[in-house]
C-alpha atoms as a PDB file:
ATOM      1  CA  UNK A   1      43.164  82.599 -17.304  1.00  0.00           C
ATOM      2  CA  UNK A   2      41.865  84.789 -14.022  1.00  0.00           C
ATOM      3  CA  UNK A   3      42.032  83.064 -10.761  1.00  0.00           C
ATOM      4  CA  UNK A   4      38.121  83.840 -10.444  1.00  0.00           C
ATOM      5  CA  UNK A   5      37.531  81.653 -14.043  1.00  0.00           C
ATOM      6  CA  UNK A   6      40.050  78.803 -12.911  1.00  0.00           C
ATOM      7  CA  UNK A   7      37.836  78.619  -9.471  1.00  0.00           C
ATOM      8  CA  UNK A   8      34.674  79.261 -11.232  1.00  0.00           C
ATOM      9  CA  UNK A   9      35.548  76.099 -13.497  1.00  0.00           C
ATOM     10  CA  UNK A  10      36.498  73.591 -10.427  1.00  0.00           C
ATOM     11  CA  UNK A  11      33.611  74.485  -8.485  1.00  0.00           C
ATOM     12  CA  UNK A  12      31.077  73.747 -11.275  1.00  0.00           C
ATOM     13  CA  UNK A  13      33.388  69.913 -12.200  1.00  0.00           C
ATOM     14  CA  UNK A  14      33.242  69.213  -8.811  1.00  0.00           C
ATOM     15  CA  UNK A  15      29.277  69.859  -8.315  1.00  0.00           C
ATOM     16  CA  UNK A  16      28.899  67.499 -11.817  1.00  0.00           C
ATOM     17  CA  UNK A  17      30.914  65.062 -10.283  1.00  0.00           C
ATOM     18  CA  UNK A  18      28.483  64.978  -6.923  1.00  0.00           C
ATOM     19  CA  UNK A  19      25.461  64.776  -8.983  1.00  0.00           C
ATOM     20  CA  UNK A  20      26.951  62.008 -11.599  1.00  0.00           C
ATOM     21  CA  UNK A  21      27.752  59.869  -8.109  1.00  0.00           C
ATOM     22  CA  UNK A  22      24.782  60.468  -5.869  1.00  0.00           C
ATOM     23  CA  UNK A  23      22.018  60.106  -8.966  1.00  0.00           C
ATOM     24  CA  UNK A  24      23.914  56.628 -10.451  1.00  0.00           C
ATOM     25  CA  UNK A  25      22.939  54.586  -7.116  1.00  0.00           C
ATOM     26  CA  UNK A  26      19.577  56.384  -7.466  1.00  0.00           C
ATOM     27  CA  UNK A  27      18.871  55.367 -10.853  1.00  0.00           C
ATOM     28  CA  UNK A  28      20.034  51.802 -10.461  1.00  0.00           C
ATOM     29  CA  UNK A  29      17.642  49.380 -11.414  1.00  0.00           C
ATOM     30  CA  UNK A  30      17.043  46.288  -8.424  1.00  0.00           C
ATOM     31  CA  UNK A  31      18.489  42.591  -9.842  1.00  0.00           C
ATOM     32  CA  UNK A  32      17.477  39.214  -9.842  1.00  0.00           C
ATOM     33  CA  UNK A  33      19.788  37.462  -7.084  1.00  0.00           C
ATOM     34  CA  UNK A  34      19.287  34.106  -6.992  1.00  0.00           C
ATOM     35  CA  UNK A  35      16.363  31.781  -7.416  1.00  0.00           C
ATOM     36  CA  UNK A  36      14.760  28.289  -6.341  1.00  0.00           C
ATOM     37  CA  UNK A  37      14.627  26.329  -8.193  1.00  0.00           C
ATOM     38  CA  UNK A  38      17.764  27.984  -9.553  1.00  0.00           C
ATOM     39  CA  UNK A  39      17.930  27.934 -13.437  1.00  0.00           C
ATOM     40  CA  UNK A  40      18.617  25.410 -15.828  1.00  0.00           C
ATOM     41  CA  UNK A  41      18.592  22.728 -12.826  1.00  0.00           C
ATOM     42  CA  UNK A  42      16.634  19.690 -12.308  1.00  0.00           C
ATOM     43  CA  UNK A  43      14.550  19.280  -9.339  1.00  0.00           C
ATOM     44  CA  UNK A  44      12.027  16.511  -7.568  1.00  0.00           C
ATOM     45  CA  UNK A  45       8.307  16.789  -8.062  1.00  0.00           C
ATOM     46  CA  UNK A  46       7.926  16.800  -4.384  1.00  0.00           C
ATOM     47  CA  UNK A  47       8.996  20.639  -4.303  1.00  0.00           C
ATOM     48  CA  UNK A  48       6.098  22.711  -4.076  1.00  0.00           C
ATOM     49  CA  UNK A  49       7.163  26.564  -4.440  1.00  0.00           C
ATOM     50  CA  UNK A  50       9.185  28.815  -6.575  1.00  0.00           C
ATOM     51  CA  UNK A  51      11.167  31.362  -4.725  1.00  0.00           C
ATOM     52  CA  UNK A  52      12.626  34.544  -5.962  1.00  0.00           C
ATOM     53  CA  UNK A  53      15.130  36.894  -4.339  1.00  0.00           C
ATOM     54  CA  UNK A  54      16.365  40.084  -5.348  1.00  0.00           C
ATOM     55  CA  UNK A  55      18.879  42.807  -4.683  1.00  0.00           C
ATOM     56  CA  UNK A  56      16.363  45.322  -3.155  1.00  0.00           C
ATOM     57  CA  UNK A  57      13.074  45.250  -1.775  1.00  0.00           C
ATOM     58  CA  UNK A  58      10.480  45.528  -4.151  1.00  0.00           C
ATOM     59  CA  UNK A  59       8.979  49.441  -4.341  1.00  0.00           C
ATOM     60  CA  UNK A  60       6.459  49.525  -1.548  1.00  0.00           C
ATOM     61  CA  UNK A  61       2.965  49.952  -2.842  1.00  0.00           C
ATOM     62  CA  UNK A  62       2.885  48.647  -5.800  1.00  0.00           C
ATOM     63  CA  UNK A  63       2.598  45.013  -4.821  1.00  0.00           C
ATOM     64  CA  UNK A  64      -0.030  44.610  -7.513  1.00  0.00           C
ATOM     65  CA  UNK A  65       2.200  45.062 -10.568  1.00  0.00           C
ATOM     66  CA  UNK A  66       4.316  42.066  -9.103  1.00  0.00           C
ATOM     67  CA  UNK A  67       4.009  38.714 -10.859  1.00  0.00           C
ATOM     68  CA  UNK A  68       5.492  35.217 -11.325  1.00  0.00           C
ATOM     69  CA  UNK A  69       3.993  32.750 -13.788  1.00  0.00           C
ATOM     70  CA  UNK A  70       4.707  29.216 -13.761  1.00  0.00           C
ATOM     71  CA  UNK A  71       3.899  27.217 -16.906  1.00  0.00           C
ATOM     72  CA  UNK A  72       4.600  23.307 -17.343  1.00  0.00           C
ATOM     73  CA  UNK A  73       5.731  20.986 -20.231  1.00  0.00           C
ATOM     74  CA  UNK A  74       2.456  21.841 -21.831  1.00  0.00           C
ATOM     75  CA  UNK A  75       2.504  25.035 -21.098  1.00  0.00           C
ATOM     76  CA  UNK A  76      -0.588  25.236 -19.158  1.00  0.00           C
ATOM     77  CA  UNK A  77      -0.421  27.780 -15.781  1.00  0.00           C
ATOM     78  CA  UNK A  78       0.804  25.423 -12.723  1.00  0.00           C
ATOM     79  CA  UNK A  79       1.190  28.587 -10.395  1.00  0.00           C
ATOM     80  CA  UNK A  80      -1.133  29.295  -7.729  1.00  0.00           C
ATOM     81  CA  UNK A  81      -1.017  33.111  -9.088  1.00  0.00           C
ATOM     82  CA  UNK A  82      -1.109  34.171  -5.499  1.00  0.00           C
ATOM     83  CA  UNK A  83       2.644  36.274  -4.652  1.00  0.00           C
ATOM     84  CA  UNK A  84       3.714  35.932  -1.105  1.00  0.00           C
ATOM     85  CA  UNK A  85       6.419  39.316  -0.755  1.00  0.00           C
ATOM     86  CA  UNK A  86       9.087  39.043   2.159  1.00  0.00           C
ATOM     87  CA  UNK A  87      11.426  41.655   2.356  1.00  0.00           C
ATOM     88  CA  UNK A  88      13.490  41.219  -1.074  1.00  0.00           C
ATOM     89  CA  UNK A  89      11.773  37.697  -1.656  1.00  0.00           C
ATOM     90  CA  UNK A  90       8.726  36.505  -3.084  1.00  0.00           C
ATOM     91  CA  UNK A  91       7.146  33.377  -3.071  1.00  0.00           C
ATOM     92  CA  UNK A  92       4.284  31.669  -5.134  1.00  0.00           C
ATOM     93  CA  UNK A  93       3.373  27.953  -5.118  1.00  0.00           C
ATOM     94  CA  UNK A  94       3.095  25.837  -8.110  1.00  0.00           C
ATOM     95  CA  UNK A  95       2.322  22.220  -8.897  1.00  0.00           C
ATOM     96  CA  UNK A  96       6.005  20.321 -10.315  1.00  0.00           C
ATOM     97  CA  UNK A  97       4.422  16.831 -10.214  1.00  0.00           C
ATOM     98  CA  UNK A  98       4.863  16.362 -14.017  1.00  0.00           C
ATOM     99  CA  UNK A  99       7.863  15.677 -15.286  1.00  0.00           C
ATOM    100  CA  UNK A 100       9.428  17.995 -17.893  1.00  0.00           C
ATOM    101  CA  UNK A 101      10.661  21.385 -18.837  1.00  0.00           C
ATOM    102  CA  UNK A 102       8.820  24.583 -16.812  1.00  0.00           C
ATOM    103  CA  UNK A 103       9.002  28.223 -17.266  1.00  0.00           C
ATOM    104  CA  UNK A 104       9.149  31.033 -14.474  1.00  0.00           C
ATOM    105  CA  UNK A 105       8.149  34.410 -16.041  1.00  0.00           C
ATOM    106  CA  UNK A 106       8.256  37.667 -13.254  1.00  0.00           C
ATOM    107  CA  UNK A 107       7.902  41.264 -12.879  1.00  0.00           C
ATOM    108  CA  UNK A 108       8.604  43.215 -10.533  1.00  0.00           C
ATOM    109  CA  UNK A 109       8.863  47.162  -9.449  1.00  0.00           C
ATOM    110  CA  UNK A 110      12.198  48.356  -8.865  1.00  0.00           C
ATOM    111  CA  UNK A 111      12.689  50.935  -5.897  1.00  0.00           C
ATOM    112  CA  UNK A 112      13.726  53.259  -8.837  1.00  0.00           C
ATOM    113  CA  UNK A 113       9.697  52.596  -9.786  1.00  0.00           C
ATOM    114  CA  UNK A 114      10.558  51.312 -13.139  1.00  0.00           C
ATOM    115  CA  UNK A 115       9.363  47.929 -13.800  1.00  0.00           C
ATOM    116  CA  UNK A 116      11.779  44.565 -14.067  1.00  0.00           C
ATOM    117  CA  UNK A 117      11.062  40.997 -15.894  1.00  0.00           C
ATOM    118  CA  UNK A 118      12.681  37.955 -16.830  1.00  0.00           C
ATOM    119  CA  UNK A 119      12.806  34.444 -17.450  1.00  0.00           C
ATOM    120  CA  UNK A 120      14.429  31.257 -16.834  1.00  0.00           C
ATOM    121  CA  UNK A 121      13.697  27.728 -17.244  1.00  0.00           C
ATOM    122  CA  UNK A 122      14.239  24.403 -15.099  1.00  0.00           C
ATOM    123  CA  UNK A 123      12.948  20.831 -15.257  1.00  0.00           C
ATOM    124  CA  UNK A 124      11.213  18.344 -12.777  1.00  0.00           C
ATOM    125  CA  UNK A 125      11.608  14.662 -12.293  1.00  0.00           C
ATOM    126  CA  UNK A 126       8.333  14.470 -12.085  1.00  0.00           C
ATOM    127  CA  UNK A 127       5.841  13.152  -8.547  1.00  0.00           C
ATOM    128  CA  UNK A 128       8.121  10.702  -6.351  1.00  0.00           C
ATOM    129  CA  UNK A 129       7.887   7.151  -7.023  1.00  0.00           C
ATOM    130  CA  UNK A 130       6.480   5.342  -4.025  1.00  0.00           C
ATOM    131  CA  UNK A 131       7.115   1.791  -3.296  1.00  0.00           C
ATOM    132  CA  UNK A 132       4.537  -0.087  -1.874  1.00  0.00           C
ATOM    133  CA  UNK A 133       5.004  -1.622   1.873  1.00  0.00           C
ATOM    134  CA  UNK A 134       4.459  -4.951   2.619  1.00  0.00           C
ATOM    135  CA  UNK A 135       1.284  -6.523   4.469  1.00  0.00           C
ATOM    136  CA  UNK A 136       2.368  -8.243   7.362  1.00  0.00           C
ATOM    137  CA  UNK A 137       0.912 -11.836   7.345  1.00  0.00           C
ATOM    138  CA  UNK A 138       0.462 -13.886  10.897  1.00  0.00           C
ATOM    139  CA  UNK A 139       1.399 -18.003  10.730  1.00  0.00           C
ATOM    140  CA  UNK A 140      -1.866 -19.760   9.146  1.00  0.00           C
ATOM    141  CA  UNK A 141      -2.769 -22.221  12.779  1.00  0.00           C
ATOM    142  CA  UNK A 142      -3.350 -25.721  11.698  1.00  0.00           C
ATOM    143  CA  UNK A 143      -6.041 -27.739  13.940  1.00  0.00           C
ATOM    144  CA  UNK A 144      -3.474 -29.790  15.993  1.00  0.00           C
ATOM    145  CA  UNK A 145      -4.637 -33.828  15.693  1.00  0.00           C
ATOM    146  CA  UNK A 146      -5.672 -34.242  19.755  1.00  0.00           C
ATOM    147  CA  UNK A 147      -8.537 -31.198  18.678  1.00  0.00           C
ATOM    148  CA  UNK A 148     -11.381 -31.863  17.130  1.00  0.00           C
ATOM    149  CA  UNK A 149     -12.432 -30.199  14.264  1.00  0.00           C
ATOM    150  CA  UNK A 150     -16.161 -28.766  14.620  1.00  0.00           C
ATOM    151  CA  UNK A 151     -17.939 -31.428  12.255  1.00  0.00           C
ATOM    152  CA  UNK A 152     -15.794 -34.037  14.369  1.00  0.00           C
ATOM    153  CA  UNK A 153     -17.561 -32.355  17.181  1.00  0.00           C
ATOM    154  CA  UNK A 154     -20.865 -32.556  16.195  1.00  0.00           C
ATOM    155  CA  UNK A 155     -20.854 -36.109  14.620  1.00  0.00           C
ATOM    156  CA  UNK A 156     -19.970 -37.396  18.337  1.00  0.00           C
ATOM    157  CA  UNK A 157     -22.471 -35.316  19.628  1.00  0.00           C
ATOM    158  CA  UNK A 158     -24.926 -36.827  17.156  1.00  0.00           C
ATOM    159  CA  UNK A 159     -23.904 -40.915  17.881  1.00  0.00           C
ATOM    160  CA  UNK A 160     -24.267 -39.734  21.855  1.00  0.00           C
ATOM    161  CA  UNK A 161     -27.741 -38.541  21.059  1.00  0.00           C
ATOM    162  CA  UNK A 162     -28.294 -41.630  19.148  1.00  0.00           C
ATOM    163  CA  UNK A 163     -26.870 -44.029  21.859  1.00  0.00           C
ATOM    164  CA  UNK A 164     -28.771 -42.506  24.506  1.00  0.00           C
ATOM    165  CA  UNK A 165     -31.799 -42.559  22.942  1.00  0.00           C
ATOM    166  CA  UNK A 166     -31.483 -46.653  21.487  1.00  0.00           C
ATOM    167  CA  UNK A 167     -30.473 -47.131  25.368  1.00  0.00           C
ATOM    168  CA  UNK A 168     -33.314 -45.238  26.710  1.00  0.00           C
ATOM    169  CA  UNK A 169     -35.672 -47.606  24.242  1.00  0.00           C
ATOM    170  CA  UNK A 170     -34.736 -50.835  25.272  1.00  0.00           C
ATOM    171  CA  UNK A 171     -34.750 -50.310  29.041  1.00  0.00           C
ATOM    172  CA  UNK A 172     -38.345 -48.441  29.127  1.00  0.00           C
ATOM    173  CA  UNK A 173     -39.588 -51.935  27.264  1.00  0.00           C
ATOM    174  CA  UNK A 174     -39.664 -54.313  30.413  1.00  0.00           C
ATOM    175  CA  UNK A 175     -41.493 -51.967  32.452  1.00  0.00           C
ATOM    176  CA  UNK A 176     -43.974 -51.781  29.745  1.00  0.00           C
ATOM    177  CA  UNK A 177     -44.341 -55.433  29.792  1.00  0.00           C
ATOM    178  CA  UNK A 178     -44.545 -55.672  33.279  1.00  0.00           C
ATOM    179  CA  UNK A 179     -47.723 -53.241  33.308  1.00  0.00           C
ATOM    180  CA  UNK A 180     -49.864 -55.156  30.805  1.00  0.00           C
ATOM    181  CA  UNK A 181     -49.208 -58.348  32.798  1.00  0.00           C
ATOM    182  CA  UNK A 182     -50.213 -56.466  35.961  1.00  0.00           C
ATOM    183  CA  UNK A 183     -53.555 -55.054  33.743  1.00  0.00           C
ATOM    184  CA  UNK A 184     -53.566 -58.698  32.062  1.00  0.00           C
ATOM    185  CA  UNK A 185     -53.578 -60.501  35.631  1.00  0.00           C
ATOM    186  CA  UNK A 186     -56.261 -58.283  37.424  1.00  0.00           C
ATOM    187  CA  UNK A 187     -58.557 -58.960  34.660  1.00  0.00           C
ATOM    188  CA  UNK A 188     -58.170 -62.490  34.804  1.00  0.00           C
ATOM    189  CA  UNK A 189     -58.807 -62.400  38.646  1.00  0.00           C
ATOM    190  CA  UNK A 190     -61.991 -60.156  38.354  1.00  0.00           C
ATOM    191  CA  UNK A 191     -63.579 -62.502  35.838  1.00  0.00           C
ATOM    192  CA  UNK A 192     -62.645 -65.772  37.827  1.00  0.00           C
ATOM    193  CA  UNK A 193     -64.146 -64.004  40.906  1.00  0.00           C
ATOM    194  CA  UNK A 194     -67.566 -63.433  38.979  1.00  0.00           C
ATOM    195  CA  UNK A 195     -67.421 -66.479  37.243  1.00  0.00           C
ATOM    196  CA  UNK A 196     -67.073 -68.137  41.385  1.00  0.00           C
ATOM    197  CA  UNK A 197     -69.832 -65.521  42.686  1.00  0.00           C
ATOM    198  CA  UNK A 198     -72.439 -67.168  39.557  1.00  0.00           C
ATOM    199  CA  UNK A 199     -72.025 -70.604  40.598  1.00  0.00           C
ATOM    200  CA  UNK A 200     -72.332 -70.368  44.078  1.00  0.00           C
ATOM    201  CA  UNK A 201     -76.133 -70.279  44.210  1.00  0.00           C
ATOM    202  CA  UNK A 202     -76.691 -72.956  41.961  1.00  0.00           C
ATOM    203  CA  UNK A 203     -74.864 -75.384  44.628  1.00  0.00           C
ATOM    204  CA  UNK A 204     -77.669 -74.319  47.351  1.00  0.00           C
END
């Protein structure tokens, strides 16, 4: 074979070669990395997100064709259906209170532009158990014996009251007396003086 054919030949294997490596990086669809909750785990209610990260960024603009579902043991939507996208990461928040089985379905855009989905499963413990704390109770005071209790109270307060008023009775009495004899005696002395002034002319 010519020299010209042979070179003719190698240049055109070696320009096949540069396309076949350049366009297979090109064409190269992104991957799922890694995942929280990762798959086929069990986690505590008390998580609140699911978090997916990939190998590439997500193609820019097309943030709209990007979603991640989360279903429950029913199978009812516990997602927020909102997608937070960070770099290679997005986020959405979902509701893992119930315990059971739960399903992550996503797509995504590839920087190739071709579209990428999946699913995996994992399963919750369900909402924390929380154990109820204690009521701290003070020491129940017991009226000592030198106090008196209020009905204690008042029943001496009532025999005072009653004491001072039978002492009050008694002692008003002989003054009473005492002013009737005074009245009594005054009468007695005006009548004897009238009775004297009558008979006085009668012994002229």
């Amino acid at each position: 074979m010519p020299f010209r054919a042979l070179l003719a030949t190698a240049a055109s294997a070696v320009a096949l070669a540069f396309v076949l490596v350049t366009a297979a990086p090109a064409s190269a669809h992104d991957v799922l990395a890694s995942t929280a909750p990762a798959a086929d785990t069990t986690v505590g209610g008390d998580l609140d997100q699911v978090t997916l990260t990939f190998s590439e960024p997500p193609l820019a603009g097309l943030e709209s064709g990007i979603v991640v579902s989360v279903t429950g043991p029913d199978g009812a939507e516990v997602g927020a259906g909102s997608v937070d996208v960070d770099g290679s990461t997005l986020r959405t928040a979902a509701d893992l209170t119930a315990a059971g089985s739960y399903t992550v379905t996503w797509r995504s855009v590839s920087v190739d532009g071709h579209p990428i989905s999946g699913s995996y499963r994992f399963t919750s413990t369900g909402a924390p158990t929380t154990t109820p704390t204690p009521t701290a109770t003070g020491p129940t005071e017991t009226p000592s014996a030198g106090t008196p209790t209020p009905s204690a109270t008042a029943g001496a307060g009532a025999g005072a009251t009653s004491a001072t008023a039978g002492s009050s009775g008694p002692g008003a009495t002989p003054w009473v007396l005492g002013g009737i004899a005074v009245v009594v005696a005054a009468a007695l002395v005006a009548v004897l003086l009238v009775a004297r002034r009558r008979t006085t002319p009668d012994d002229d």
